[in-house]
PDB file of N, CA and C in Angstrom:
ATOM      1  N   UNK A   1     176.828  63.109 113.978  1.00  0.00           N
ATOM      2  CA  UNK A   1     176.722  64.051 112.877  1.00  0.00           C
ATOM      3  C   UNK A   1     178.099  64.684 112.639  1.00  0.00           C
ATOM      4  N   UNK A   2     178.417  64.787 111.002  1.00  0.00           N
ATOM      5  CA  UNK A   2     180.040  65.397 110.853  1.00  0.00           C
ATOM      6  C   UNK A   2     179.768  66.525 110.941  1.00  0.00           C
ATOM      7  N   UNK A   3     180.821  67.418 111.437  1.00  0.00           N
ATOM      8  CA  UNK A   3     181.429  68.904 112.164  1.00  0.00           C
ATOM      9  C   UNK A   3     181.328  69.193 110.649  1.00  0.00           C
ATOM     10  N   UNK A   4     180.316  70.426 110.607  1.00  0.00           N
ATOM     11  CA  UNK A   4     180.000  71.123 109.244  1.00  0.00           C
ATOM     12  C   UNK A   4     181.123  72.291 109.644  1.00  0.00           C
ATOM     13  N   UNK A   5     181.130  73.435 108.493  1.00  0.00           N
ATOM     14  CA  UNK A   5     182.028  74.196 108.381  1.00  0.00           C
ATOM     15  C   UNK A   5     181.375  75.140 108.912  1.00  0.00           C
ATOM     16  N   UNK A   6     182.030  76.338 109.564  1.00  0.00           N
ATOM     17  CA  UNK A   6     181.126  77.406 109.987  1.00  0.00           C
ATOM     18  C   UNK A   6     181.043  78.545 108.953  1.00  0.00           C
ATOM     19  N   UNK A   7     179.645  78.949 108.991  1.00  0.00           N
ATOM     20  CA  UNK A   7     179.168  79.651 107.957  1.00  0.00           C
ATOM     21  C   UNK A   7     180.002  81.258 107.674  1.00  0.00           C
ATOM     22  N   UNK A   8     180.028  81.069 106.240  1.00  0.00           N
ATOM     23  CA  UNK A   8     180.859  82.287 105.959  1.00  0.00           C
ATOM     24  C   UNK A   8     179.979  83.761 105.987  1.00  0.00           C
ATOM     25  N   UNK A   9     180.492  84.691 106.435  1.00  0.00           N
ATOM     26  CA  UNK A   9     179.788  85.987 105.955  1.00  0.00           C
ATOM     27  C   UNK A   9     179.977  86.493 105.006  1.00  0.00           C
ATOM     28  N   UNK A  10     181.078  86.301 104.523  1.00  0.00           N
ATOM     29  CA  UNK A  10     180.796  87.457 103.327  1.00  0.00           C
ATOM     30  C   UNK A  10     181.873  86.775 102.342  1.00  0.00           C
ATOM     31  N   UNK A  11     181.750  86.369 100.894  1.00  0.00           N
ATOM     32  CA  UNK A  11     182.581  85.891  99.701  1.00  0.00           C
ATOM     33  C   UNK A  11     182.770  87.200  98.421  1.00  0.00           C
ATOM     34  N   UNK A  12     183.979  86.932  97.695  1.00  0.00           N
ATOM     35  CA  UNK A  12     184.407  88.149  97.129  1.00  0.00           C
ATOM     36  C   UNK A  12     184.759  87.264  95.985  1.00  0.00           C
ATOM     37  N   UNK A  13     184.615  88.012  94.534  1.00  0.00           N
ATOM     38  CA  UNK A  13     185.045  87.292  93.611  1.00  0.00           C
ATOM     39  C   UNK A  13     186.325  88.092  92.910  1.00  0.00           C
ATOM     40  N   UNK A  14     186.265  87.794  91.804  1.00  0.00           N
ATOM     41  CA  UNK A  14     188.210  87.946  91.472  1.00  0.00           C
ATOM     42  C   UNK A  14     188.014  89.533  91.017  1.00  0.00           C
ATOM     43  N   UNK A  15     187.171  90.212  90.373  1.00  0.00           N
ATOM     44  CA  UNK A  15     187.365  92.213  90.481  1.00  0.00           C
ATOM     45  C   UNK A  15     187.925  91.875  91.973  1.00  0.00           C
ATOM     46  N   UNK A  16     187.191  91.519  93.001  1.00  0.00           N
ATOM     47  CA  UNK A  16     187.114  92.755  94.223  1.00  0.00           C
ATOM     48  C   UNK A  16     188.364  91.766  94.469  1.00  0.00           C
ATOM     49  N   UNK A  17     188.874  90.564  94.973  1.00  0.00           N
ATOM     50  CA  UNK A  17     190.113  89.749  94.861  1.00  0.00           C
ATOM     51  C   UNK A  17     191.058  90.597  94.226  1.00  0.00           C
ATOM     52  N   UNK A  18     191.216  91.075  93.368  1.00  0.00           N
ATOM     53  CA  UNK A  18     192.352  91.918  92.756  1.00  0.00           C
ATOM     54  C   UNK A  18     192.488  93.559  93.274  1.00  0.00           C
ATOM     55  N   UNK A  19     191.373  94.171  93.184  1.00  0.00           N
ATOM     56  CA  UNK A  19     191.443  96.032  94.315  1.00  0.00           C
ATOM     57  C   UNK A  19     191.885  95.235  95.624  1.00  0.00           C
ATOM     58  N   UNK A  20     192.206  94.409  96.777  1.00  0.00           N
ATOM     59  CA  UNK A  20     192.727  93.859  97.752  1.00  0.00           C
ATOM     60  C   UNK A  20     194.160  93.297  97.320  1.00  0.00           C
ATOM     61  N   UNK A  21     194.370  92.655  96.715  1.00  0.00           N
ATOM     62  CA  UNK A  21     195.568  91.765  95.983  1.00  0.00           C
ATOM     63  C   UNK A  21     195.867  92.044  94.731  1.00  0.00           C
ATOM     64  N   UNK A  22     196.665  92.690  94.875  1.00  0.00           N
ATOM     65  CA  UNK A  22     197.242  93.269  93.402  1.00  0.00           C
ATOM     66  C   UNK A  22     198.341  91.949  92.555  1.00  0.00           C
ATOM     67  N   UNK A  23     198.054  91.079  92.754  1.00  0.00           N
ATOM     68  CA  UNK A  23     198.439  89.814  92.047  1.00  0.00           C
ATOM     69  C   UNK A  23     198.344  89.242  91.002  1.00  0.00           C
ATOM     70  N   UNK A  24     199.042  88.845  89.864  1.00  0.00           N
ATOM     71  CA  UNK A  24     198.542  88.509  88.785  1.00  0.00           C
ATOM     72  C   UNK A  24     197.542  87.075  89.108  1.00  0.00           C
ATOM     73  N   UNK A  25     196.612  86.531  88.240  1.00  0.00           N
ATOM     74  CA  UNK A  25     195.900  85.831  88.126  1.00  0.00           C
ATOM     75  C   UNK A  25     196.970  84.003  88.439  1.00  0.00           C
ATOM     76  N   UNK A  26     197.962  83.940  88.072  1.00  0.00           N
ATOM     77  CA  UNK A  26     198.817  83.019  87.375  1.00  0.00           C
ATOM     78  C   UNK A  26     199.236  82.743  89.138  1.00  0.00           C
ATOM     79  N   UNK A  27     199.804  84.130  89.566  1.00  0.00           N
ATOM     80  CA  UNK A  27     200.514  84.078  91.142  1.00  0.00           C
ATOM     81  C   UNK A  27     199.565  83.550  91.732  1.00  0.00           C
ATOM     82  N   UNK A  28     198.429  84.276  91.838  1.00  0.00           N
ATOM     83  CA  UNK A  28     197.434  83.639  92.940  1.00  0.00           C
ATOM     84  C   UNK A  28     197.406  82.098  92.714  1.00  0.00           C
ATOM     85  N   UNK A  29     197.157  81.665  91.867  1.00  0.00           N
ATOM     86  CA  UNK A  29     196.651  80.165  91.582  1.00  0.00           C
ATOM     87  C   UNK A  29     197.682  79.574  92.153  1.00  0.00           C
ATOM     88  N   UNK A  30     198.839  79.458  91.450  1.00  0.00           N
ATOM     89  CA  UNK A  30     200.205  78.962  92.055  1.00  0.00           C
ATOM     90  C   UNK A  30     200.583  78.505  93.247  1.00  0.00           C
ATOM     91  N   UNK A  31     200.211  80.300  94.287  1.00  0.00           N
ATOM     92  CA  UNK A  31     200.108  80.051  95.538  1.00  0.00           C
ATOM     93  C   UNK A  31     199.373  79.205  96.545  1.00  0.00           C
ATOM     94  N   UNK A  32     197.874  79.105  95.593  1.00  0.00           N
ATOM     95  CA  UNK A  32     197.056  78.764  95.897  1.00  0.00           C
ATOM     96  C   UNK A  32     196.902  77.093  96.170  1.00  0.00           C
ATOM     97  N   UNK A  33     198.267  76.405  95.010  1.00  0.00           N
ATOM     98  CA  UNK A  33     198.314  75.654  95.151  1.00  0.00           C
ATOM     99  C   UNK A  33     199.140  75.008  95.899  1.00  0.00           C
ATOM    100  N   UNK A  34     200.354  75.827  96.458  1.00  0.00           N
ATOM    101  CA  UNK A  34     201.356  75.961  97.214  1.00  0.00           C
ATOM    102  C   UNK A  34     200.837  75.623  98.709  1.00  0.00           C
ATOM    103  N   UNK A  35     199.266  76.149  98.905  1.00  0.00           N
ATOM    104  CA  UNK A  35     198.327  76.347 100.367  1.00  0.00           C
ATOM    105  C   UNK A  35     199.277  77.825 101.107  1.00  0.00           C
ATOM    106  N   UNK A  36     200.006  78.705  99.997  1.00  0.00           N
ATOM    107  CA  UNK A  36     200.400  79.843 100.615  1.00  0.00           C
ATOM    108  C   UNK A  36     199.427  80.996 100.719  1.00  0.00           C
ATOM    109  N   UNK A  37     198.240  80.881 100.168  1.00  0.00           N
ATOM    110  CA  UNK A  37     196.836  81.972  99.672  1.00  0.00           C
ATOM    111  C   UNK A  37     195.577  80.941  99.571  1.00  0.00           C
ATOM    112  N   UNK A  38     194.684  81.796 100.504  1.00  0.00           N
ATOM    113  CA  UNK A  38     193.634  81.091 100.806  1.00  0.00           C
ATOM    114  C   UNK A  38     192.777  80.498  99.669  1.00  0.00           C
ATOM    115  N   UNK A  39     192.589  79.211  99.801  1.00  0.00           N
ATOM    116  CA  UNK A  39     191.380  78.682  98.298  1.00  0.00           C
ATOM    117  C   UNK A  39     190.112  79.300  97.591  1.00  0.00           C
ATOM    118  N   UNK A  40     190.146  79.288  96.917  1.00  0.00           N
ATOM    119  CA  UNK A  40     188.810  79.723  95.925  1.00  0.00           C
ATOM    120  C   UNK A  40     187.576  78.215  96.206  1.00  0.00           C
ATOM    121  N   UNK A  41     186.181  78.791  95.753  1.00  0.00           N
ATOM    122  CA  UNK A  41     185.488  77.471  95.626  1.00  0.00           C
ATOM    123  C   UNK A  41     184.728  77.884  95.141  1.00  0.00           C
ATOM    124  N   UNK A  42     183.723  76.878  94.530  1.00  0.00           N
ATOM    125  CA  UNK A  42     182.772  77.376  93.589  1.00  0.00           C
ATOM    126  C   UNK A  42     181.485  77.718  94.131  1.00  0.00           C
ATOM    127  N   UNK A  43     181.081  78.649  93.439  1.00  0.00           N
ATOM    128  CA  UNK A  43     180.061  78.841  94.612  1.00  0.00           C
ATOM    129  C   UNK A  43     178.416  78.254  93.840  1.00  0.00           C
ATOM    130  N   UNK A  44     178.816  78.389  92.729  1.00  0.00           N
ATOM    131  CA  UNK A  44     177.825  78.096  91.019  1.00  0.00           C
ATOM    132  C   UNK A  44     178.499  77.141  90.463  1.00  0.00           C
ATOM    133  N   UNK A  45     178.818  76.387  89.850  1.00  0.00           N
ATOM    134  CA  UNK A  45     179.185  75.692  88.825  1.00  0.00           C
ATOM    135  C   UNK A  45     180.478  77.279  87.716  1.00  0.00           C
ATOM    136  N   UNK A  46     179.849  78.067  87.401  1.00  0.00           N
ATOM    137  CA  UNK A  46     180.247  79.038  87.517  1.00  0.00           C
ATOM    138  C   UNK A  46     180.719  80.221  87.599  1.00  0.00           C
ATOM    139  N   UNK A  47     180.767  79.742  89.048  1.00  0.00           N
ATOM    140  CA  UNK A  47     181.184  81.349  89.574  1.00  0.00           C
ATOM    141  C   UNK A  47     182.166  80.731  91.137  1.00  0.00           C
ATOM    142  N   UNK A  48     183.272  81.286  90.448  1.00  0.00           N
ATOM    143  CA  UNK A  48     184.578  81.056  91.693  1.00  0.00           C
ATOM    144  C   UNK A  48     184.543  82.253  93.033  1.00  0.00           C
ATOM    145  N   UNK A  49     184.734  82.092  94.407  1.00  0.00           N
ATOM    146  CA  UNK A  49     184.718  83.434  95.455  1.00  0.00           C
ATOM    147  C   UNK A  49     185.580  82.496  95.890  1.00  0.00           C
ATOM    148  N   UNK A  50     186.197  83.698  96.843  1.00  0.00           N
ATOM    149  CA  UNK A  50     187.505  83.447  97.890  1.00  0.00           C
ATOM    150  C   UNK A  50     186.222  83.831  99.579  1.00  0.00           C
ATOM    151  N   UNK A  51     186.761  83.403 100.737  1.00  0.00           N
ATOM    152  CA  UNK A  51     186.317  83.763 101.750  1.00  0.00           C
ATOM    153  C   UNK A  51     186.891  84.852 101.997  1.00  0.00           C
ATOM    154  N   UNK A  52     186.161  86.548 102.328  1.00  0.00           N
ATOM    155  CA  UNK A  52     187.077  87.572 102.752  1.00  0.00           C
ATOM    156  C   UNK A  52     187.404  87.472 104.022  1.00  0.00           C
ATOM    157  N   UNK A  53     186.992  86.850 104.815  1.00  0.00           N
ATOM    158  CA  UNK A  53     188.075  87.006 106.094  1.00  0.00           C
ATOM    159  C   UNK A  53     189.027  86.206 105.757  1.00  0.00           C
ATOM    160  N   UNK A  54     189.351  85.424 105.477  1.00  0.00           N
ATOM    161  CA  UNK A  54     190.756  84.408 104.945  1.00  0.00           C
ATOM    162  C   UNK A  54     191.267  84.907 104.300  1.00  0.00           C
ATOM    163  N   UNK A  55     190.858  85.969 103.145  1.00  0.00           N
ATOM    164  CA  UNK A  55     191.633  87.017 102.662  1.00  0.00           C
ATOM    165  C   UNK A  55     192.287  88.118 103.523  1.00  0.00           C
ATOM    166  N   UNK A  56     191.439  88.837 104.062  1.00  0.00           N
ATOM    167  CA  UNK A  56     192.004  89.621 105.033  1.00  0.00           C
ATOM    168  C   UNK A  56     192.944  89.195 106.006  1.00  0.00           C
ATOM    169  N   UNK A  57     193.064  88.217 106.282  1.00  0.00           N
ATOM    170  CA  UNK A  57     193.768  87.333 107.502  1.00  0.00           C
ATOM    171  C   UNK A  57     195.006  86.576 107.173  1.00  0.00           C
ATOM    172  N   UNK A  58     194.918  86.388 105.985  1.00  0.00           N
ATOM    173  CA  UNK A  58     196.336  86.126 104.906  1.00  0.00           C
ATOM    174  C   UNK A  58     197.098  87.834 104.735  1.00  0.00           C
ATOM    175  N   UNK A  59     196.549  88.985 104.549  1.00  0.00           N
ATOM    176  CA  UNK A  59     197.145  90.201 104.448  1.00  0.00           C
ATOM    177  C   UNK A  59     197.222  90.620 105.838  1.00  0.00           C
ATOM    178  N   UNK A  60     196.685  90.308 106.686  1.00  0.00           N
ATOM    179  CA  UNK A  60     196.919  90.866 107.777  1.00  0.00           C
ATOM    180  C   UNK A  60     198.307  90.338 108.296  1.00  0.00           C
ATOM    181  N   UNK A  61     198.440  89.282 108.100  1.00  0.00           N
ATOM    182  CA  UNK A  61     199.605  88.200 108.508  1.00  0.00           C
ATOM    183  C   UNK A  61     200.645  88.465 107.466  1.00  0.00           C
ATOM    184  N   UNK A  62     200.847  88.809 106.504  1.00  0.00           N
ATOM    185  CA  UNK A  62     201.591  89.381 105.805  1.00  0.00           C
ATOM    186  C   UNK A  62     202.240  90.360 106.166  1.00  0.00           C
ATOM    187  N   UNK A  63     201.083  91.704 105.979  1.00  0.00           N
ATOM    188  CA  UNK A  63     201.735  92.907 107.236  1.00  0.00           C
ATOM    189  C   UNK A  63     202.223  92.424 108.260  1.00  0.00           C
ATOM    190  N   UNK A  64     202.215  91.588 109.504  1.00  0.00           N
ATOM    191  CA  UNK A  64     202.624  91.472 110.347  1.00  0.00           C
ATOM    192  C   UNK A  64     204.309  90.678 110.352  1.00  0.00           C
ATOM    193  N   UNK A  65     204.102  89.817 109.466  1.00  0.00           N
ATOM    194  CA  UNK A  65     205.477  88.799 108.784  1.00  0.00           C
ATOM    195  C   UNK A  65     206.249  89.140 107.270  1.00  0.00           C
ATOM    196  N   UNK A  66     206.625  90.533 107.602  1.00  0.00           N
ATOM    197  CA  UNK A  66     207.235  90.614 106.031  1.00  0.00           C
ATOM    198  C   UNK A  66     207.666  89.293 105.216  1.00  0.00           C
ATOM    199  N   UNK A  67     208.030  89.555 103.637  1.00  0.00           N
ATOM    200  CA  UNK A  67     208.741  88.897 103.681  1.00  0.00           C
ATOM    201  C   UNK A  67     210.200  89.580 102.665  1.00  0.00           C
ATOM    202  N   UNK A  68     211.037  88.694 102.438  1.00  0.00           N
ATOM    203  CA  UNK A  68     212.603  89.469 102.346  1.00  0.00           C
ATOM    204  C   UNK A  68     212.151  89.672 100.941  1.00  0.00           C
ATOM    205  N   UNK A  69     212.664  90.867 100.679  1.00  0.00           N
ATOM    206  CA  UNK A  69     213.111  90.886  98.400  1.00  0.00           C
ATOM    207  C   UNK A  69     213.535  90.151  98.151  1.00  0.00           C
ATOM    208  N   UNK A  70     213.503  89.766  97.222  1.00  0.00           N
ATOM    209  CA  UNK A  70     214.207  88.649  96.035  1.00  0.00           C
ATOM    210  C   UNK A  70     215.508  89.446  95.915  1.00  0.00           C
ATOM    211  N   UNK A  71     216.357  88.536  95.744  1.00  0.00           N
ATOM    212  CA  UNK A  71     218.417  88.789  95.483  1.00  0.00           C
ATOM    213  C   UNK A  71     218.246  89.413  93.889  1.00  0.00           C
ATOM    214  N   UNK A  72     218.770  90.562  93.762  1.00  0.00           N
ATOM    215  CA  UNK A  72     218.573  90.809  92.129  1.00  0.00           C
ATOM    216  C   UNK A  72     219.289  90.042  91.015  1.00  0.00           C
ATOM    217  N   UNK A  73     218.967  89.705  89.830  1.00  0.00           N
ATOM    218  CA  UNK A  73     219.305  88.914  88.996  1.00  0.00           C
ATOM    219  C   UNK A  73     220.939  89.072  88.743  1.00  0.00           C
ATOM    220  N   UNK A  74     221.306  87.859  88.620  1.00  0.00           N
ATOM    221  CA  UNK A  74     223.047  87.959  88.037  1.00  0.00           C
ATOM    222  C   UNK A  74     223.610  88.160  86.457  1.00  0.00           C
ATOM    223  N   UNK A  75     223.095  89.189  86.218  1.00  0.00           N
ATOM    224  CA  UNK A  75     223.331  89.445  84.758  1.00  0.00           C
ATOM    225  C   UNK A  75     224.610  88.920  84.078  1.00  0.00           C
ATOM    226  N   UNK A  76     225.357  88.807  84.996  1.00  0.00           N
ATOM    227  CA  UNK A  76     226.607  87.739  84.283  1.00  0.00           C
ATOM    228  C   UNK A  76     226.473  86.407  83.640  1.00  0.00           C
ATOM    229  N   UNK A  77     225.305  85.932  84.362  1.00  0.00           N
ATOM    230  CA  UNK A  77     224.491  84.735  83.734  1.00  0.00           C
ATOM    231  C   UNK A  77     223.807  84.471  82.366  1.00  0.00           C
ATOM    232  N   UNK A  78     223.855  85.409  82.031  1.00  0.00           N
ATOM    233  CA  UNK A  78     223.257  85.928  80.880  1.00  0.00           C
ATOM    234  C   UNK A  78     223.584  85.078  79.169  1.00  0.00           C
ATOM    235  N   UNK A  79     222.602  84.911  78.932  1.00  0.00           N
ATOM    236  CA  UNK A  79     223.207  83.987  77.762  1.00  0.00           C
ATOM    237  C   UNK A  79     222.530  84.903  76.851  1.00  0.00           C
ATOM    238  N   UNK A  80     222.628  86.081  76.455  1.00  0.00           N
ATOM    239  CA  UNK A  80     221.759  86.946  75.511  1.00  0.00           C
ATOM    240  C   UNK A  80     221.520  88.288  75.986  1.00  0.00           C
ATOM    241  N   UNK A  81     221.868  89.276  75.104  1.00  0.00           N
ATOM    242  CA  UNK A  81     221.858  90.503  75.055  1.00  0.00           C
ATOM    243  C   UNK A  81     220.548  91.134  75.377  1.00  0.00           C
ATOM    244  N   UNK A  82     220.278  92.081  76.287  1.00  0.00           N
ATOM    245  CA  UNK A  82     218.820  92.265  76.476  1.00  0.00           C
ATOM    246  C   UNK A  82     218.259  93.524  75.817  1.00  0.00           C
ATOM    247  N   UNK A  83     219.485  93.592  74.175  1.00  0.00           N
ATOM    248  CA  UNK A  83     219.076  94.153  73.329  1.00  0.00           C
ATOM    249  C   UNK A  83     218.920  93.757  71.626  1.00  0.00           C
ATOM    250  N   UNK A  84     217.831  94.242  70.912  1.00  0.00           N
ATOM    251  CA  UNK A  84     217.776  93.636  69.904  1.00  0.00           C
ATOM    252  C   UNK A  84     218.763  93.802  68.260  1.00  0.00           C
ATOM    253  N   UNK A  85     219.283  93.139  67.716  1.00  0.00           N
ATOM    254  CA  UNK A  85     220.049  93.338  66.836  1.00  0.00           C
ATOM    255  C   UNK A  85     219.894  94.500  65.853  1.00  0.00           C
ATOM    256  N   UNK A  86     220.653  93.967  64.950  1.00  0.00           N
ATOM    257  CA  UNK A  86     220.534  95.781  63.887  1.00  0.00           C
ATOM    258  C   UNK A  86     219.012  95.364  62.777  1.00  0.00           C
ATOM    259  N   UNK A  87     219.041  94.190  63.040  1.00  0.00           N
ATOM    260  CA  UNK A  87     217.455  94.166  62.340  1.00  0.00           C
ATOM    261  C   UNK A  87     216.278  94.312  63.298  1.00  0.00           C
ATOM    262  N   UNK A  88     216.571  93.922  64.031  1.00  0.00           N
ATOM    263  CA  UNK A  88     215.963  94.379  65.279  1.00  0.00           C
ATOM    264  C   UNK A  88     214.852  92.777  65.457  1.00  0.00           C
ATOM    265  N   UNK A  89     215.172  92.145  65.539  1.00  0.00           N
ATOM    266  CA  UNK A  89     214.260  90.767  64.751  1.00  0.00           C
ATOM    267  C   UNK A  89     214.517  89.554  65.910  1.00  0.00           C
ATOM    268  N   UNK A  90     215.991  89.702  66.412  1.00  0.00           N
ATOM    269  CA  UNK A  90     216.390  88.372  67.240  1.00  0.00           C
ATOM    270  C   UNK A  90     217.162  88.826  68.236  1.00  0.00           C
ATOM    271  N   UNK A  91     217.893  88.380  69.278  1.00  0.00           N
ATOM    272  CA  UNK A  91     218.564  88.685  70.459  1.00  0.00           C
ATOM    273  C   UNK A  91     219.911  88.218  69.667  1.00  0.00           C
ATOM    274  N   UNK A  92     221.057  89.118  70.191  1.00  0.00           N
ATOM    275  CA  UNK A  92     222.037  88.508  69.697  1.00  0.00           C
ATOM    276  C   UNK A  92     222.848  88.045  71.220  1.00  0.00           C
ATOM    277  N   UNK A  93     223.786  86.954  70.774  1.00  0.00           N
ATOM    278  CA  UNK A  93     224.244  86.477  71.936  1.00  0.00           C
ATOM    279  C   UNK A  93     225.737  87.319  72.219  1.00  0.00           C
ATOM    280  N   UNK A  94     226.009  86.822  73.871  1.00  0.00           N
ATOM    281  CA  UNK A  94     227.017  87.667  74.055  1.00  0.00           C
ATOM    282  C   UNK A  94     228.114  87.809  73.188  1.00  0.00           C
ATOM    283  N   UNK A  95     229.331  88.255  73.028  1.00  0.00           N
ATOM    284  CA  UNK A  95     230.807  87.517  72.375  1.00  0.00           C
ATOM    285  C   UNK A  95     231.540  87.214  73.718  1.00  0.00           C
ATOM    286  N   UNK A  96     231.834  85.654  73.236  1.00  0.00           N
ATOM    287  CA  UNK A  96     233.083  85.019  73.755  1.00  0.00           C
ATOM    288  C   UNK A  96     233.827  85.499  73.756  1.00  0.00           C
TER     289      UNK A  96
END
């Protein structure tokens, strides 16, 4: 007989997924596909839940493993003013 999965206690859907994870919708998935944030599954045809201990256990491990800030952007890179013209309509580009 194949090794079934062991039964979950308790599943959370995306409200209560978000008051825990303040993540946009777009990040989670991403990650999700990355295998950096625990999977969703269907539980209905549907209706999507996450497992909350795999949630909790991904934040717990978080707290425990920071991770570094992002390097702030190099605005010298910049191909466009991150203000809008006198019509106010288009970005104008730097001057050469």
């Amino acid at each position: 007989m194949p090794h079934a999965n062991p039964p979950l206690k308790r599943t959370i859907k995306k409200p209560e997924l978000h008051q825990m994870v303040p993540l946009a919708d777009s990040t989670i998935w991403e990650m999700e596909k990355r295998g950096e944030f625990p999977k969703r599954f269907l539980l209905t045809p549907r209706c999507v839940v996450w497992d909350l201990a795999e949630v909790e256990a991904w934040l717990a491990l978080r707290r425990t493993n920071p991770i570094a800030r992002a390097a702030p952007p190099d605005v010298h890179r910049r191909r466009t003013r991150p203000v809008r013209g006198e019509d106010r309509s288009e970005l104008r580009p730097f001057p050469e």
